[in-house]
C-alpha atoms as a PDB file:
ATOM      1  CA  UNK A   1     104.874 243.141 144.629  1.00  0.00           C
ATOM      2  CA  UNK A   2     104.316 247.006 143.838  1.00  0.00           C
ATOM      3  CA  UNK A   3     107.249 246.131 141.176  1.00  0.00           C
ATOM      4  CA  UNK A   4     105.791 243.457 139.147  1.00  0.00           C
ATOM      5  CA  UNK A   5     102.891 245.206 139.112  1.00  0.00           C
ATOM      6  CA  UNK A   6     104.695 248.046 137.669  1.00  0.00           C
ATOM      7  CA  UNK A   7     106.649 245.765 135.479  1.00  0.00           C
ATOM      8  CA  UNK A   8     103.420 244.110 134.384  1.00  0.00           C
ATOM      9  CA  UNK A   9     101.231 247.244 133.310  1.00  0.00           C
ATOM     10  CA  UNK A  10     104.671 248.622 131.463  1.00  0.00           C
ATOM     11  CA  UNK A  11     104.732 245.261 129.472  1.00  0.00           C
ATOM     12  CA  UNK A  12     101.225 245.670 128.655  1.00  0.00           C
ATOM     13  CA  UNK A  13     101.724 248.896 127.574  1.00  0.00           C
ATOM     14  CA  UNK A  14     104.574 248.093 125.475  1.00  0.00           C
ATOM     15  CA  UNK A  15     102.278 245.588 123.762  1.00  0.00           C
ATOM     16  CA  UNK A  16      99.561 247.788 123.516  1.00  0.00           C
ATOM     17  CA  UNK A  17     101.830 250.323 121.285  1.00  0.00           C
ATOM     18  CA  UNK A  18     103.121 247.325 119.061  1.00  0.00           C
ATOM     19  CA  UNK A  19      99.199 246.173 118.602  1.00  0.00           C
ATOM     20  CA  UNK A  20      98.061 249.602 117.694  1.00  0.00           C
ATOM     21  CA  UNK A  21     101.287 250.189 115.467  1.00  0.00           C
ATOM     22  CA  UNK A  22     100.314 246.783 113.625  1.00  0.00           C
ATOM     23  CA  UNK A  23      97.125 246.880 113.168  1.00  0.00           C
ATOM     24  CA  UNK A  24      95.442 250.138 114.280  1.00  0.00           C
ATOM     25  CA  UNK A  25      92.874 250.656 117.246  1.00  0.00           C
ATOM     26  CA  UNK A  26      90.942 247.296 115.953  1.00  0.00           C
ATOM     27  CA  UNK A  27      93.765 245.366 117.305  1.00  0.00           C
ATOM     28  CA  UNK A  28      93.998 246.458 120.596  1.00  0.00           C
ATOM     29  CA  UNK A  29      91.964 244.259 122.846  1.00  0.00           C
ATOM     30  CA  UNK A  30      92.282 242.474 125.751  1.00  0.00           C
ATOM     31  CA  UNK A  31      92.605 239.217 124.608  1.00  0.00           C
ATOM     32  CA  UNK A  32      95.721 240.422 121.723  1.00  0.00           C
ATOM     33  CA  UNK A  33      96.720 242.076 125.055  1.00  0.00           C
ATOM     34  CA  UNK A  34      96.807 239.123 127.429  1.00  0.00           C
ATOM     35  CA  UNK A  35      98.261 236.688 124.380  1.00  0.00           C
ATOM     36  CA  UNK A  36     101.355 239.586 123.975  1.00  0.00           C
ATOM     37  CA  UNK A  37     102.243 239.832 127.682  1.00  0.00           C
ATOM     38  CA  UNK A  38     101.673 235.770 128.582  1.00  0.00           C
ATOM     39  CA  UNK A  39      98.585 237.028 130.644  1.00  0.00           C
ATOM     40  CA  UNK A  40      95.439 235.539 131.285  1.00  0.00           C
ATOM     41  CA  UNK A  41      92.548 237.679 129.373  1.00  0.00           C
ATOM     42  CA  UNK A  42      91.534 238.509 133.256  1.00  0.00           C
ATOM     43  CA  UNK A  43      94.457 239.549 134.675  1.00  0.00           C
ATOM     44  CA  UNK A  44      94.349 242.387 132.066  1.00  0.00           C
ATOM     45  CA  UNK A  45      91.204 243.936 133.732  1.00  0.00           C
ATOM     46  CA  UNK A  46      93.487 243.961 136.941  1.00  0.00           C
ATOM     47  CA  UNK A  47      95.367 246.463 135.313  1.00  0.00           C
ATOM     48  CA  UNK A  48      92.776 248.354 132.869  1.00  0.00           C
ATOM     49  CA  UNK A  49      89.106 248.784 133.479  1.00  0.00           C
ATOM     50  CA  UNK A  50      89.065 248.922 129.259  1.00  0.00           C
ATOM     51  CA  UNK A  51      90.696 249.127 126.285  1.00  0.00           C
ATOM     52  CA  UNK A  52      90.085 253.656 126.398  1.00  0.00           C
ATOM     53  CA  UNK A  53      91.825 253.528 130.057  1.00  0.00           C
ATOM     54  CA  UNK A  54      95.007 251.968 127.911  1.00  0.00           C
ATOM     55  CA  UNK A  55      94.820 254.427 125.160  1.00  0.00           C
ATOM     56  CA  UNK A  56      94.323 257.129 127.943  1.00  0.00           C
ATOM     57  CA  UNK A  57      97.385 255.937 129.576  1.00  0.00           C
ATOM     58  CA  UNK A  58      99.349 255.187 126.606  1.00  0.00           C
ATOM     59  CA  UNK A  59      98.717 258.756 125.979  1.00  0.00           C
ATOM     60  CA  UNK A  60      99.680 260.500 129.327  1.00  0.00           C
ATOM     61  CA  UNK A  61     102.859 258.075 128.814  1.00  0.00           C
ATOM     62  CA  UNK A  62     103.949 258.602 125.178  1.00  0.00           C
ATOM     63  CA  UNK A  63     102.758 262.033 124.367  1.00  0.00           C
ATOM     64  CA  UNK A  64     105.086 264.054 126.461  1.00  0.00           C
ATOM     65  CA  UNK A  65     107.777 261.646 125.156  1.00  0.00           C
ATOM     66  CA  UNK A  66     107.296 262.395 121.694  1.00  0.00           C
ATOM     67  CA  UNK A  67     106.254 266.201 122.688  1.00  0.00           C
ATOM     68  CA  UNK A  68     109.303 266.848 124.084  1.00  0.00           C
ATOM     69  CA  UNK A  69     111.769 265.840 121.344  1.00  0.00           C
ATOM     70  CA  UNK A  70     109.945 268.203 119.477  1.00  0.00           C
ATOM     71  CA  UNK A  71     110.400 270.429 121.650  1.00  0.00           C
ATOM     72  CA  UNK A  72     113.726 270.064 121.880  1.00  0.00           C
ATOM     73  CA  UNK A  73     114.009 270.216 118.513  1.00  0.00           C
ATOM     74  CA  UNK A  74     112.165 273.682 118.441  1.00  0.00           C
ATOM     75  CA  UNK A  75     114.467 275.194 120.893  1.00  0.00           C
ATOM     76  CA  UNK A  76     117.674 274.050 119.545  1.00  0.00           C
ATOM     77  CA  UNK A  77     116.831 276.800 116.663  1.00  0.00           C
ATOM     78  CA  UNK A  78     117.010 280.478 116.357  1.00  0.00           C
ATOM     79  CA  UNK A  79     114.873 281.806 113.770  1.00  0.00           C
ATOM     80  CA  UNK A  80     111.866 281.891 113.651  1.00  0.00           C
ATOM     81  CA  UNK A  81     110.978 280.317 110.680  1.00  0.00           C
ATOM     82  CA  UNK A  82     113.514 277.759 111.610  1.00  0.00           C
ATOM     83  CA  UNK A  83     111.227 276.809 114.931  1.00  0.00           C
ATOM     84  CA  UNK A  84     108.486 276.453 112.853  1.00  0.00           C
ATOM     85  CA  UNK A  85     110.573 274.093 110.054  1.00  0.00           C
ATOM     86  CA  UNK A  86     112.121 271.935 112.709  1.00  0.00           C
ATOM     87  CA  UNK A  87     108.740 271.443 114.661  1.00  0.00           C
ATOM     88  CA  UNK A  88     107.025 270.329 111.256  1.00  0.00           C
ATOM     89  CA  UNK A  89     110.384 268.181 110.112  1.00  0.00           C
ATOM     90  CA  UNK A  90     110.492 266.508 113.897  1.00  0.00           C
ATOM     91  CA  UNK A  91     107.125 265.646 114.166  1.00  0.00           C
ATOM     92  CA  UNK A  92     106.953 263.771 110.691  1.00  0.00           C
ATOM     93  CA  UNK A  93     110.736 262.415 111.200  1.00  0.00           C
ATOM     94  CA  UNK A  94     109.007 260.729 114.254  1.00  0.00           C
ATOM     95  CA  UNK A  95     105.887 259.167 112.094  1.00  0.00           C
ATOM     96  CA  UNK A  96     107.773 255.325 111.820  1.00  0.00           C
ATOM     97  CA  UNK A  97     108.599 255.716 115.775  1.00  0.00           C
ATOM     98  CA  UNK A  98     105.794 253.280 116.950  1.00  0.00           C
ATOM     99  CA  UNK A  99     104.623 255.972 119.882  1.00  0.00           C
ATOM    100  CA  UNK A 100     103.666 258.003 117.616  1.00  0.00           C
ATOM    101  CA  UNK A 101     102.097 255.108 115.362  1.00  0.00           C
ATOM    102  CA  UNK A 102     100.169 254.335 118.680  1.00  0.00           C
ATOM    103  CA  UNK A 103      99.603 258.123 119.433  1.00  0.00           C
ATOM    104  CA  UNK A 104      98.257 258.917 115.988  1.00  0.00           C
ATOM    105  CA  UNK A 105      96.048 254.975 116.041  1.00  0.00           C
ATOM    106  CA  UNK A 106      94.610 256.539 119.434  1.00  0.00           C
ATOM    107  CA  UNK A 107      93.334 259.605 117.869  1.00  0.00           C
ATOM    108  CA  UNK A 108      91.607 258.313 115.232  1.00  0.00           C
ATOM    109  CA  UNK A 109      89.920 256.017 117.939  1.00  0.00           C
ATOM    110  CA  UNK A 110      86.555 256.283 119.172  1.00  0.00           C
ATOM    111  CA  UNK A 111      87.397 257.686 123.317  1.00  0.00           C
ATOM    112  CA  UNK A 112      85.153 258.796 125.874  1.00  0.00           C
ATOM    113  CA  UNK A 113      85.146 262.375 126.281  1.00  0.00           C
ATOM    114  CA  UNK A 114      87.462 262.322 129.490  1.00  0.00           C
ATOM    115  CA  UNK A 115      90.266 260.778 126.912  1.00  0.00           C
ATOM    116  CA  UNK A 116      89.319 262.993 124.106  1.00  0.00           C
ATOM    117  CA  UNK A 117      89.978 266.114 126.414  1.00  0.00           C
ATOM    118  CA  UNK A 118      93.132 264.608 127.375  1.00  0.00           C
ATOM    119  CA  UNK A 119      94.592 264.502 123.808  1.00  0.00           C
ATOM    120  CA  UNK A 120      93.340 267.518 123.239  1.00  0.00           C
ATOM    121  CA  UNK A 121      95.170 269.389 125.654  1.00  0.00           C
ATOM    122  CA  UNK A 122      98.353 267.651 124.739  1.00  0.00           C
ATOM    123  CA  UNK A 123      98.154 268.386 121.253  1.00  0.00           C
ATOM    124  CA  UNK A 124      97.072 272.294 122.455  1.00  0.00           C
ATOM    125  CA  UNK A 125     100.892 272.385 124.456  1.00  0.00           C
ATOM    126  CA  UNK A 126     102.240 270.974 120.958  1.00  0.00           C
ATOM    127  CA  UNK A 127     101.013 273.586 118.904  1.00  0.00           C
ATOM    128  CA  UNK A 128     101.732 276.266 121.855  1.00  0.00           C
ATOM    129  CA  UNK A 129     105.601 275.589 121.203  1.00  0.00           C
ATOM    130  CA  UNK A 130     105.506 277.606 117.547  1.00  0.00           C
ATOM    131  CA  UNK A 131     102.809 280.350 118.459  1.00  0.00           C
ATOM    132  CA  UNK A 132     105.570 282.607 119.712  1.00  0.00           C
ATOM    133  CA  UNK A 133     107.656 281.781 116.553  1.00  0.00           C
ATOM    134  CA  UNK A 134     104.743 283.089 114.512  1.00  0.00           C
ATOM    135  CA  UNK A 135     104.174 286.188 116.690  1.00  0.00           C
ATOM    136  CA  UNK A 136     107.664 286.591 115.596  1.00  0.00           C
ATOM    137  CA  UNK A 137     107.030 286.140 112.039  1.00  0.00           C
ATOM    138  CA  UNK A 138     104.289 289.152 112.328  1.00  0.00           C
ATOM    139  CA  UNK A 139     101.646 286.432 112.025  1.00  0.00           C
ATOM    140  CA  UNK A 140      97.980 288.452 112.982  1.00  0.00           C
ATOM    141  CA  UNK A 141      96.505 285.037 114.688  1.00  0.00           C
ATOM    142  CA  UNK A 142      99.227 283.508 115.511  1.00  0.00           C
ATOM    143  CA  UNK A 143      97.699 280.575 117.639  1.00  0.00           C
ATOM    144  CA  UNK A 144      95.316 279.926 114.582  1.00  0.00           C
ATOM    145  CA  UNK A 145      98.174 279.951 112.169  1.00  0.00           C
ATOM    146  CA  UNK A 146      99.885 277.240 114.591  1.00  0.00           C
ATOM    147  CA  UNK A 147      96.882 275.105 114.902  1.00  0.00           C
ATOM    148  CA  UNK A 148      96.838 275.178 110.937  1.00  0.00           C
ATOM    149  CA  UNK A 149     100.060 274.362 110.416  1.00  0.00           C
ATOM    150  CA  UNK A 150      99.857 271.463 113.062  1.00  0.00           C
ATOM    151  CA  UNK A 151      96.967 270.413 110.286  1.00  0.00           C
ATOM    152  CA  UNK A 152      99.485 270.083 107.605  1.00  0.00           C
ATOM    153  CA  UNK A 153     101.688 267.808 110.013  1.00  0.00           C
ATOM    154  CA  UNK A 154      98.753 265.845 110.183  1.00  0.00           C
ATOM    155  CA  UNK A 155      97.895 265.671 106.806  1.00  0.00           C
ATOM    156  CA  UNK A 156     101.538 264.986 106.021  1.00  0.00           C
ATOM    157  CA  UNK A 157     101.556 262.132 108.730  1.00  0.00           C
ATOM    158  CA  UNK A 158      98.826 260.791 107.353  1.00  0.00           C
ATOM    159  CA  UNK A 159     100.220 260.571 104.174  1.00  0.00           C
ATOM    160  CA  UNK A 160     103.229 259.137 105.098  1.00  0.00           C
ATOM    161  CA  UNK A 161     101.721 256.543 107.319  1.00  0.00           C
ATOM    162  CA  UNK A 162      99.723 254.857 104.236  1.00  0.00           C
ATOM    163  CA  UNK A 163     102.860 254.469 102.476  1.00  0.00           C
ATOM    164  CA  UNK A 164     101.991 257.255  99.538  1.00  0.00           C
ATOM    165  CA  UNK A 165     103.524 257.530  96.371  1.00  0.00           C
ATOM    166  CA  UNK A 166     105.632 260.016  97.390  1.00  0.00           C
ATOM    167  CA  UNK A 167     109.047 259.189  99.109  1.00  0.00           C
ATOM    168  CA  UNK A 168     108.841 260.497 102.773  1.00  0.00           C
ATOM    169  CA  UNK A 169     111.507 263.390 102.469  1.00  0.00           C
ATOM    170  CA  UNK A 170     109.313 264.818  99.658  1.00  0.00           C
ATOM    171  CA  UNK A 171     105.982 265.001 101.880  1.00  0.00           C
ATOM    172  CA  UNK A 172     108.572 266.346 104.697  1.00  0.00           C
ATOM    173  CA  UNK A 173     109.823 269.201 102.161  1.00  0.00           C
ATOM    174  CA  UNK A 174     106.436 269.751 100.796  1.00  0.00           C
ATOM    175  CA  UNK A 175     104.851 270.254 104.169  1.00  0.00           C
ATOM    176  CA  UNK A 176     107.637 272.301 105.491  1.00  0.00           C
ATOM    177  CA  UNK A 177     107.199 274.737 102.342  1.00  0.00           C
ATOM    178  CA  UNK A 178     103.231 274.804 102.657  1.00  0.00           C
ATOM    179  CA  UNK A 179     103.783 275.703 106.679  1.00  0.00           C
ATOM    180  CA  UNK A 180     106.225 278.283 106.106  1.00  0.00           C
ATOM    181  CA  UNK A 181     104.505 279.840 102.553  1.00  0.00           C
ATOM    182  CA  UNK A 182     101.295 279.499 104.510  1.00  0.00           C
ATOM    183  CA  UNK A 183     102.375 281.405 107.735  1.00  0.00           C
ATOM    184  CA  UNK A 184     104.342 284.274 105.810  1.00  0.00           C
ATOM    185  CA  UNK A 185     101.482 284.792 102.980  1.00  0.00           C
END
């Protein structure tokens, strides 16, 4: 029993990512949910009170995922302007991954504060990962710098996300230059 369960609320987390990768935070409700997995509308309340305790799971599942590819991504270099590169590059190399179409659809959402808190402490142990690099670099604030340069990412994300003008690589290149420039000016 304890298996299906799990089973069940994995299923309806896998459709919650594809809804919120389709169609943004507007698609994700319990009835998209309960048509996806083959569930009736109130068997999905069995599993989630509402629609912010499946973001706020979604995000205690799929942000460490994504967080720690970057990670490992970070670590693999030596430099430290090559940290800070690779942990821009990774980040928007993952933007067509869809946990982090669902991660970035979740933070746009409107949460309560107990899932707004949430994300932002896992998006404080993201930036933490280049704050060393930039003490490296002789930044003077380097957790500021770092919190700016996880702006760009954003920005860049963003961009990338809406389909811009711009082929992907370019934004990639162009935020990568605008980090590094931006940290060493």
């Amino acid at each position: 029993m304890a298996e299906h369960r799990s089973m069940q609320r994995a299923a309806l987390l896998d459709a919650a990512r594809s809804l919120l990768s389709e169609g943004g935070t507007e698609a994700l409700t319990f009835p998209a949910l309960a048509e996806r997995t083959g569930l009736a509308r109130s068997s999905v309340y069995e599993y989630f009170r509402s629609r912010a305790a499946v973001v706020e799971e979604l995000c205690e599942v799929d942000f460490p995922v994504w967080a720690a590819e970057v990670a490992a991504a970070v670590e693999r270099v030596d430099s430290a302007e090559g940290k800070v590169e690779a942990y821009v590059r990774r980040q928007l190399g993952l933007v067509g991954d869809r946990r982090h179409r669902a991660v970035v659809a979740i933070s746009a959402s409107e949460l309560d504060a107990g899932a707004r808190e949430k994300i932002r402490a896992a998006h404080g142990g993201l930036v933490a990962m280049i704050v060393e690099a930039l003490e490296e670099m002789g930044h003077g604030q380097p957790r500021l710098a770092a919190m700016l340069v996880q702006g760009v990412v954003d920005t860049a994300a963003r961009r990338i996300e809406l389909g811009a003008a711009e082929d992907p690589a370019v934004i990639t290149d162009a935020a990568v230059v605008m980090a590094l420039r931006g940290v060493t000016g």
